[in-house]
Protein backbone atom coordinates (compact mmCIF):
# COMPACT_ATOMS: atom_id res chain seq x y z
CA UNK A 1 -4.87 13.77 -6.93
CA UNK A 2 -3.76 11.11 -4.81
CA UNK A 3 -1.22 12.99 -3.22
CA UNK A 4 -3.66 15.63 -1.88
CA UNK A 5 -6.00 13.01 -0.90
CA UNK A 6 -3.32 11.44 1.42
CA UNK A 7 -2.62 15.03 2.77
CA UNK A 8 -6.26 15.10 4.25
CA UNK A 9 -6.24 11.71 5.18
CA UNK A 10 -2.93 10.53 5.65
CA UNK A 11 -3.64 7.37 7.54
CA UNK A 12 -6.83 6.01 5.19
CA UNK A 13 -4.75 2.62 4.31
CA UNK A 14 -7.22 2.87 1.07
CA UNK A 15 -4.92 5.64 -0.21
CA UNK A 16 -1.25 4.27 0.65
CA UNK A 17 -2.39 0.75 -0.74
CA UNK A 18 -3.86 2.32 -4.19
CA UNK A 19 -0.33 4.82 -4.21
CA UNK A 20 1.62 1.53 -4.15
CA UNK A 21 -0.32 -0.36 -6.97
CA UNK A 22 -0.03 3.47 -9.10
CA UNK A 23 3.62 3.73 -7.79
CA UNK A 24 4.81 0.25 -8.90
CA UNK A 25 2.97 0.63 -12.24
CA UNK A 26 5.31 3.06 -12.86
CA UNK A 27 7.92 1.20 -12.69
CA UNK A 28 9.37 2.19 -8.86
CA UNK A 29 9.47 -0.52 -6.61
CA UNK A 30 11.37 0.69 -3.45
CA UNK A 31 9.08 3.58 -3.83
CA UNK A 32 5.73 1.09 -3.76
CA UNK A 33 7.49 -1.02 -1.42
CA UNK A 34 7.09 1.78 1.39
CA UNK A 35 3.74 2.65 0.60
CA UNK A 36 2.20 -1.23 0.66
CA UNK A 37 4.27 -1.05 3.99
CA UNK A 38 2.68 1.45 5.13
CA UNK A 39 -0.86 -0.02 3.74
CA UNK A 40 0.08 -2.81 5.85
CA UNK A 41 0.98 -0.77 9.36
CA UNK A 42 -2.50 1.09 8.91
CA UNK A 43 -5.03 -1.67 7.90
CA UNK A 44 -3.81 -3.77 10.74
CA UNK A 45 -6.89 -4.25 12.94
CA UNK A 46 -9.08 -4.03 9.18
CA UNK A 47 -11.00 -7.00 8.60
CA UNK A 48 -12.19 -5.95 5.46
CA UNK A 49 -9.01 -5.30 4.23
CA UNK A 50 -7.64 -8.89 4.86
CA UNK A 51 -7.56 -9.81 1.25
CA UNK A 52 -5.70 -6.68 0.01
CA UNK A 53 -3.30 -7.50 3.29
CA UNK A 54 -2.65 -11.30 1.81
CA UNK A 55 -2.06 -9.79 -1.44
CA UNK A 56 0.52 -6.90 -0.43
CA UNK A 57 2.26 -9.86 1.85
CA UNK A 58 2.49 -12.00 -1.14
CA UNK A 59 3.69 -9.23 -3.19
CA UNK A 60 6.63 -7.92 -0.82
CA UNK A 61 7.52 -11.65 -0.30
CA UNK A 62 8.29 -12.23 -4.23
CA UNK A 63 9.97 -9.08 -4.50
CA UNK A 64 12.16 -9.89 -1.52
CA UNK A 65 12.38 -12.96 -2.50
């Protein structure tokens, strides 16, 4: 489902951001990794996104880390 949603709308940050919570409950982290990145690239100028933002940037910080 998700993966046809992001076909329509590939650049609704919405979509990559809820593929990389789904992806990284599965257990694949490089995989998640490039989708909160690309959350990140697309909810740039998305003020009401700034909390999911601070979380992904916490979250790719501890797995870098």
């Amino acid at each position: 489902v998700l993966a046809k949603a992001q076909e329509s709308q590939p650049n609704s940050p919405e979509l990559w951001l809820n593929q990389g919570h789904s992806l990284q409950a599965l257990g694949n982290k490089a995989e998640a990794r490039k989708a909160y990145s690309r959350f990140l690239e697309l909810s740039m100028n998305r003020q009401d996104l700034a909390a999911q933002r601070a979380w992904v940037q916490n979250r790719l910080q501890k797995d870098n880390g």
